[in-house]
N, C-alpha and C. Protein backbone atom coordinates (compact mmCIF):
# COMPACT_ATOMS: atom_id res chain seq x y z
N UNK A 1 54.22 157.06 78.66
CA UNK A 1 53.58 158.31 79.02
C UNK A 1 54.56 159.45 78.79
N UNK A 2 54.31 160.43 78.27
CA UNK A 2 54.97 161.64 77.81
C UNK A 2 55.12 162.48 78.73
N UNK A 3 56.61 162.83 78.87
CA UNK A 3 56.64 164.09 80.38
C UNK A 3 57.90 165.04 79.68
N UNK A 4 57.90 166.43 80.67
CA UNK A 4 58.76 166.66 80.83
C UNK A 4 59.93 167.36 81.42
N UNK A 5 60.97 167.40 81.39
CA UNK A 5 61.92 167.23 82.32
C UNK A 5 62.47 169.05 82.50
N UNK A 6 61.98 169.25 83.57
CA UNK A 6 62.32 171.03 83.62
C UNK A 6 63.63 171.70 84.71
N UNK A 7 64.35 172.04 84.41
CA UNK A 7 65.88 173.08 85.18
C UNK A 7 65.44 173.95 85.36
N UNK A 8 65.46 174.15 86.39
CA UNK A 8 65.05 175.73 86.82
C UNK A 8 66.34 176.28 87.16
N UNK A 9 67.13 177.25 86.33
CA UNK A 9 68.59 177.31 86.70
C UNK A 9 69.08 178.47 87.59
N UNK A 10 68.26 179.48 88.01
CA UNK A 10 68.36 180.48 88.76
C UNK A 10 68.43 180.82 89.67
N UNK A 11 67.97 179.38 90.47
CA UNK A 11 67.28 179.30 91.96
C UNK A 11 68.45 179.46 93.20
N UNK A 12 69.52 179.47 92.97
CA UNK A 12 70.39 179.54 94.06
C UNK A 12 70.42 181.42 94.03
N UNK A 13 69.94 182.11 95.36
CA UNK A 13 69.91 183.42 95.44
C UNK A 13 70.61 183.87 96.40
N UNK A 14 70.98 184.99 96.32
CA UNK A 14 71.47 185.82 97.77
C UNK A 14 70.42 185.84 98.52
N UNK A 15 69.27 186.30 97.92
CA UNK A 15 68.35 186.98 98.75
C UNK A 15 66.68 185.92 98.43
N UNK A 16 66.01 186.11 99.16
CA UNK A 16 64.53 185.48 98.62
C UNK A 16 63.88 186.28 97.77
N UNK A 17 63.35 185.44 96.34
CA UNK A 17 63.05 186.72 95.48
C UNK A 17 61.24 185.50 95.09
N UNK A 18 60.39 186.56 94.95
CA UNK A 18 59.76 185.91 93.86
C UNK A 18 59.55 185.18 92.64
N UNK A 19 58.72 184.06 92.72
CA UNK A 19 59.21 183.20 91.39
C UNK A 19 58.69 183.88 90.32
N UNK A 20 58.45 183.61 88.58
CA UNK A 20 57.94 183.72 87.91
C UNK A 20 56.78 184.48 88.14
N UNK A 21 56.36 183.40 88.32
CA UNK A 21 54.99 183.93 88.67
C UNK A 21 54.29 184.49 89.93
N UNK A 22 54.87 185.12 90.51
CA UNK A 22 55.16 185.85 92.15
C UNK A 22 53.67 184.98 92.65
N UNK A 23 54.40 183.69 93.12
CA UNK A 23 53.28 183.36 93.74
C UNK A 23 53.99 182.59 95.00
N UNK A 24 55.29 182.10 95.15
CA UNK A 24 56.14 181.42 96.26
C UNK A 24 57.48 182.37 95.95
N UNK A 25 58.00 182.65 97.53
CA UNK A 25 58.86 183.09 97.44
C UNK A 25 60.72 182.00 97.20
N UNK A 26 61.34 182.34 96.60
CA UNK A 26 62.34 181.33 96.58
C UNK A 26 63.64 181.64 97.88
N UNK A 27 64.22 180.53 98.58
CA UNK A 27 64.83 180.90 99.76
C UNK A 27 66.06 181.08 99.38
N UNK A 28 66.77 181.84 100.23
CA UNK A 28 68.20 182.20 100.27
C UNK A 28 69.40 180.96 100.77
N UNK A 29 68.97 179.88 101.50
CA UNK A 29 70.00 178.88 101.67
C UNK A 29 68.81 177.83 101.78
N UNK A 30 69.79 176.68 102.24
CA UNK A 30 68.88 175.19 102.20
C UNK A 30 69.25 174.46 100.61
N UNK A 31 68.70 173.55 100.18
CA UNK A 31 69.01 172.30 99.58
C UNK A 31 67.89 172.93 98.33
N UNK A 32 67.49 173.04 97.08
CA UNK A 32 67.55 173.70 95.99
C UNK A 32 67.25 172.38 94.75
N UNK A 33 65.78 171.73 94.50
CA UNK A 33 65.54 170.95 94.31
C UNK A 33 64.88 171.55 92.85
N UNK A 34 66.07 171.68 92.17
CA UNK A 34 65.23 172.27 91.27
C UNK A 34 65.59 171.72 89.50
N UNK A 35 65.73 169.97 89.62
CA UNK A 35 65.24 169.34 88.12
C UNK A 35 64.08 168.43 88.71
N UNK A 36 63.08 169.03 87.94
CA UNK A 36 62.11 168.34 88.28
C UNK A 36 61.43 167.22 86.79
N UNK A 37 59.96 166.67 86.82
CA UNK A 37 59.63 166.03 85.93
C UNK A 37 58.24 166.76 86.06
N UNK A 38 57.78 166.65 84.66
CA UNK A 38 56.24 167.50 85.10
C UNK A 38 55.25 166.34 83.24
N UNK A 39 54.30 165.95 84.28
CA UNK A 39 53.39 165.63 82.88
C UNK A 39 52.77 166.64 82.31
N UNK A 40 52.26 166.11 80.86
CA UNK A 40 52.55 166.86 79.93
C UNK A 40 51.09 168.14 80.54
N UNK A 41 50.26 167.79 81.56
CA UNK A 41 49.07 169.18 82.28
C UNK A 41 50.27 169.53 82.90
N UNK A 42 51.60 169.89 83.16
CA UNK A 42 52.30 170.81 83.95
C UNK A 42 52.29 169.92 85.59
N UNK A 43 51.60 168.84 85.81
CA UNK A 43 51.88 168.50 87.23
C UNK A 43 52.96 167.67 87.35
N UNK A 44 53.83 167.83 88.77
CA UNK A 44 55.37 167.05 88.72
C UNK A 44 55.04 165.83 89.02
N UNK A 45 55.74 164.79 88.04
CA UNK A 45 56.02 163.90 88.63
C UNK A 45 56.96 163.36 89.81
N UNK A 46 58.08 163.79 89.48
CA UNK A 46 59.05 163.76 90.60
C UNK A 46 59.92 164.91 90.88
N UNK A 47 60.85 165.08 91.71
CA UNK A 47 61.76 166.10 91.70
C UNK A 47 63.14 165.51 92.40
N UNK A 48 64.39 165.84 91.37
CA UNK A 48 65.67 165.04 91.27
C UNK A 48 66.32 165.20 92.54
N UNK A 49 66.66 163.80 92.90
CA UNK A 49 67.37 163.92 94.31
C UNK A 49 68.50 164.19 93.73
N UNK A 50 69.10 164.86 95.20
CA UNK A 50 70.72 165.67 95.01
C UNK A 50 71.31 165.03 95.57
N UNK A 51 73.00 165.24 95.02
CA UNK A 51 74.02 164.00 95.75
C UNK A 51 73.92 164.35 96.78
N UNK A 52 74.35 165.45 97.26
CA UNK A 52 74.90 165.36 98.64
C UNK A 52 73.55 166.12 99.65
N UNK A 53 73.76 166.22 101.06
CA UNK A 53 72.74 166.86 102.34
C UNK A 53 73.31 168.14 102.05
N UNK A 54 74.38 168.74 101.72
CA UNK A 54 74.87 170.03 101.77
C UNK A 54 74.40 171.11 101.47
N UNK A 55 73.91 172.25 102.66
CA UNK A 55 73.35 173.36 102.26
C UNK A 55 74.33 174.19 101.04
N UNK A 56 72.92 174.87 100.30
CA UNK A 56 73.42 175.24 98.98
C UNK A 56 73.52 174.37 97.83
N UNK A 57 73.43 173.35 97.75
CA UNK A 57 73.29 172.07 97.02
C UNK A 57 72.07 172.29 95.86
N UNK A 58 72.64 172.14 94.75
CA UNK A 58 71.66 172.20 93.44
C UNK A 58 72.46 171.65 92.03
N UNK A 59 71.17 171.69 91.36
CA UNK A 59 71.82 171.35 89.78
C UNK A 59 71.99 172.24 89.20
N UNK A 60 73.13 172.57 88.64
CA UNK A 60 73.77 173.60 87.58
C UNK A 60 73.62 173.60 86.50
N UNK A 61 73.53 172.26 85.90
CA UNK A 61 73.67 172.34 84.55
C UNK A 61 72.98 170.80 84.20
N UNK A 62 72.42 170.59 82.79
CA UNK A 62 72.11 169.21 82.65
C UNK A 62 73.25 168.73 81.56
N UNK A 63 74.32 168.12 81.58
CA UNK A 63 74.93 167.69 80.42
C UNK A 63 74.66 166.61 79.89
N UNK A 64 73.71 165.83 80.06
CA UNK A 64 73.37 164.52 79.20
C UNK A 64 72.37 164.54 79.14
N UNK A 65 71.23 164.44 77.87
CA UNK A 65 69.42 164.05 78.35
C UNK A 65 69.68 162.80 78.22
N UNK A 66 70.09 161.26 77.32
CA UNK A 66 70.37 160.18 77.19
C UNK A 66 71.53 159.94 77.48
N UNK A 67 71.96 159.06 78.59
CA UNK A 67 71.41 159.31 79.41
C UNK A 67 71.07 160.46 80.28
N UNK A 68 70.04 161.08 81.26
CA UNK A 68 70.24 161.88 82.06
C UNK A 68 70.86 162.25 82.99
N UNK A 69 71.90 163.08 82.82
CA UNK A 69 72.92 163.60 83.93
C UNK A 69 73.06 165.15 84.25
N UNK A 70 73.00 165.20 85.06
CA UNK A 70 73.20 166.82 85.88
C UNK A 70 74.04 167.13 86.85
N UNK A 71 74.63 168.13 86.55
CA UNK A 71 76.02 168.33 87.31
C UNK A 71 75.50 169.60 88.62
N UNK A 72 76.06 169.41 89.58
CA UNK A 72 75.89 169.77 91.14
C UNK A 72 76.68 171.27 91.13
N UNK A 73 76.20 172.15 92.10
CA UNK A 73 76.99 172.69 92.78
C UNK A 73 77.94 172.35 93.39
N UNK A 74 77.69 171.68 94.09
CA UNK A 74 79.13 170.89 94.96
C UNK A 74 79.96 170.00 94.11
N UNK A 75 80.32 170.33 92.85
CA UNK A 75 81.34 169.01 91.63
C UNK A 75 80.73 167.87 91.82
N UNK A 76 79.49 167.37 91.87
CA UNK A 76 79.59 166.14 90.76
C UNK A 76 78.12 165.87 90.37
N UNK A 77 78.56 164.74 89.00
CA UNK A 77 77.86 164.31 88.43
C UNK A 77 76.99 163.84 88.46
N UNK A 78 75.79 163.62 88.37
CA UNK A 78 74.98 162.81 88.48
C UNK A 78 74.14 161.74 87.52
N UNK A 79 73.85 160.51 87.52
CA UNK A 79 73.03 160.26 86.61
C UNK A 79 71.59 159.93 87.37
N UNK A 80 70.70 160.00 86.45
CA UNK A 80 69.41 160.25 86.99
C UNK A 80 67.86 159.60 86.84
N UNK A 81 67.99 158.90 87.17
CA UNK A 81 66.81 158.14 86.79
C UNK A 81 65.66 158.45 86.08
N UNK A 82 65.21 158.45 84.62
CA UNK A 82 64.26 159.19 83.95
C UNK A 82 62.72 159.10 84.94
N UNK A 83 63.03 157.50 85.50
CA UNK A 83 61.62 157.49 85.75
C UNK A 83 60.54 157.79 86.94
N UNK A 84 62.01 158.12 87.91
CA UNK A 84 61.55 158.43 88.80
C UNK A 84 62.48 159.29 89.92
N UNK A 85 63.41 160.04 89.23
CA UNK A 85 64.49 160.70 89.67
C UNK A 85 65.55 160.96 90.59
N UNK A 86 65.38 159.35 90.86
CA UNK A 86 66.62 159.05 92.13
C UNK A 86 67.68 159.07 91.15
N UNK A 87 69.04 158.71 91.98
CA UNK A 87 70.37 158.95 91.49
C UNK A 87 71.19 157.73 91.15
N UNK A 88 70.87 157.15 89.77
CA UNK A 88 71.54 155.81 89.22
C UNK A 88 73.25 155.43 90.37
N UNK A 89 73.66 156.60 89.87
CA UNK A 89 75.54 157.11 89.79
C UNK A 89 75.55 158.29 89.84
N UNK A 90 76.70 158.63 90.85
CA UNK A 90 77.20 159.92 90.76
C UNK A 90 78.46 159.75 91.17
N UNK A 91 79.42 160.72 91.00
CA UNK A 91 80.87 161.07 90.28
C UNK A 91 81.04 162.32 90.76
N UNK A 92 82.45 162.93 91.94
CA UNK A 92 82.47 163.68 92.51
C UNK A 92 83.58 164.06 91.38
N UNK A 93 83.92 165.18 90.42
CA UNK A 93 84.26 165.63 89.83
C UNK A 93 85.88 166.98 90.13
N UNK A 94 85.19 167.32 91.56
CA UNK A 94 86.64 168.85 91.93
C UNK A 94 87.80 168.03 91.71
């Protein structure tokens, strides 16, 4: 089945701002869940768990699609399960 895999890379804010499409507002602290999976009508399949509980906690960057890995706010790595977006391995990096 064909999906795909979306970063939303902006989402860590000072302030709560409107999304895209000003329809949810985005929050100023809390946990920041934002690689998600979406089939190919736009609905998510999953959304990537983060290493750590730590407020402020998000994905920064994706440096691997094969495998899938995404690197944290808080230094580390992650690898990522295509199929259902838990966290194979992760690798605290600072």
């Amino acid at each position: 089945m064909p999906f795909l895999v979306s970063f939303i890379a902006n989402i860590a804010r000072k302030r709560p701002e409107l999304n895209r499409d000003k329809t949810k507002l985005i929050p100023k602290s809390g946990r920041f869940h934002n690689l998600i999976a979406l089939d190919m009508n736009g609905s998510k399949l999953w959304e990537a768990e983060l290493p750590t509980t730590s407020t402020g906690d998000c994905y920064i960057e994706i440096s691997s699609k094969k495998p899938l890995q995404a690197i944290s706010f808080k230094s580390y790595v992650s690898e990522i399960d295509i199929g259902t977006g838990m966290i194979i391995s992760k690798n605290f990096t600072k």
